[in-house]
Protein backbone atom coordinates (compact mmCIF):
# COMPACT_ATOMS: atom_id res chain seq x y z
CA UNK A 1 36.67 102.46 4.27
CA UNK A 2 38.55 102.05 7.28
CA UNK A 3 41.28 104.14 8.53
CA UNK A 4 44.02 104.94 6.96
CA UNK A 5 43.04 102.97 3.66
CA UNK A 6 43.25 106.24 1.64
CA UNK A 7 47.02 105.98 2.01
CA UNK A 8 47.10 102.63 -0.05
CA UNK A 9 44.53 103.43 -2.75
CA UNK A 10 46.96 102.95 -4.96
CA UNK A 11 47.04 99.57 -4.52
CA UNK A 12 43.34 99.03 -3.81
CA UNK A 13 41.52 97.82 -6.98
CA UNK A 14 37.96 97.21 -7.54
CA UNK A 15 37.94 93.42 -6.30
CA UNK A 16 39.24 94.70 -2.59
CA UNK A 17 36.60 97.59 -2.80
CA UNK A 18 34.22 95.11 -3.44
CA UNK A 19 35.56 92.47 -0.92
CA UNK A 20 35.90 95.71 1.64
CA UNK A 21 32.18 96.67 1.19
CA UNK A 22 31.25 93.02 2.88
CA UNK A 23 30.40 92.24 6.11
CA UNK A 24 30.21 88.57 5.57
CA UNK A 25 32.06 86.45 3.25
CA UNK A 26 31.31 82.43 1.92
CA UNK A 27 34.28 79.86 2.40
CA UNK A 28 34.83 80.29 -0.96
CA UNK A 29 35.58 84.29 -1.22
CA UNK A 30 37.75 84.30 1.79
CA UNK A 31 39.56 81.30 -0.16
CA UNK A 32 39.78 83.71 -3.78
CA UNK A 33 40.77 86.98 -1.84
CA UNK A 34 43.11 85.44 1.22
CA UNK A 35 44.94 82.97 -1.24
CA UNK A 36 44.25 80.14 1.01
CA UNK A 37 43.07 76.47 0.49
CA UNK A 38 39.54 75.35 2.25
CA UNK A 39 41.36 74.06 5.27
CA UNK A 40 43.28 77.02 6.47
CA UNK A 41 40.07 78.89 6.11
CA UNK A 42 37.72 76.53 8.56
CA UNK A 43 40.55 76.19 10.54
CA UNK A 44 41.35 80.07 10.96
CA UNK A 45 37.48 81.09 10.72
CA UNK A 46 36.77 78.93 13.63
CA UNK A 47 39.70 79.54 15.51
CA UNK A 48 39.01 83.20 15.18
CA UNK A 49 35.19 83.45 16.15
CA UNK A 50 33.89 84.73 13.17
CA UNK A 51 31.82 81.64 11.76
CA UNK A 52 27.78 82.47 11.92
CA UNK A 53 25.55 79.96 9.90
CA UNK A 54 22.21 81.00 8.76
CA UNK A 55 20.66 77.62 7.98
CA UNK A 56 22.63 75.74 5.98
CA UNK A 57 24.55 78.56 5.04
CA UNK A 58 27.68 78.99 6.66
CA UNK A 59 29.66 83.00 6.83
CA UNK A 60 32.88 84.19 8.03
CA UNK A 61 32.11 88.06 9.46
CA UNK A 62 34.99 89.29 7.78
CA UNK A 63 36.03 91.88 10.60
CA UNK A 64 36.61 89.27 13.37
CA UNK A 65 38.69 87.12 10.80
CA UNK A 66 40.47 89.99 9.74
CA UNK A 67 41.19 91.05 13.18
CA UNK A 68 42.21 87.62 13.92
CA UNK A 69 45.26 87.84 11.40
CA UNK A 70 46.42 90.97 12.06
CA UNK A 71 47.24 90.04 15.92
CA UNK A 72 47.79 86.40 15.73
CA UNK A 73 49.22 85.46 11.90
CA UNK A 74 52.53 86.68 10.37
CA UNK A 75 52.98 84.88 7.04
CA UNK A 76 56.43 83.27 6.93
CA UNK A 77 56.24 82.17 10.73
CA UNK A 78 55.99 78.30 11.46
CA UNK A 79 52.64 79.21 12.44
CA UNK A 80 52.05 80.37 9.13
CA UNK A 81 53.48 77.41 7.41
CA UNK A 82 51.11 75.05 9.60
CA UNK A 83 48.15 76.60 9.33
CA UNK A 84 48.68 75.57 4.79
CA UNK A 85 49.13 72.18 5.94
């Protein structure tokens, strides 16, 4: 786990250990775990950097995304709010 995770681990169940244990992630689980529609996903996934496709297949590398919305998303901002749109 990263950092100071240890701290939280009270509020880590199994589904984030699980989620935290992946390096890459489908449209689909970033859309279960983040709480965001399809859209917001492509939209932040490619904004971000962290779309690789392996054939058909296409992966969001769940540390660029991540880092992504830590320095560039705060939920409640208008940015936030256009992003859902």
């Amino acid at each position: 786990m990263h950092g100071k995770v240890w701290m939280f681990s009270n509020l880590i169940d199994d589904e984030d250990l699980a989620f935290l244990q992946r390096e890459f992630v489908s449209y689909q689980q970033a859309m279960d775990y983040y709480g965001l529609g399809y859209k917001p996903i492509v939209r932040l996934s490619h904004i971000s950097g962290s779309v690789y496709k392996i054939g058909k297949k296409v992966l969001i590398r769940r540390s660029i995304f991540e880092e992504y919305l830590r320095n560039h998303v705060k939920r409640g901002t208008e940015e936030w709010e256009e992003l859902l749109r």
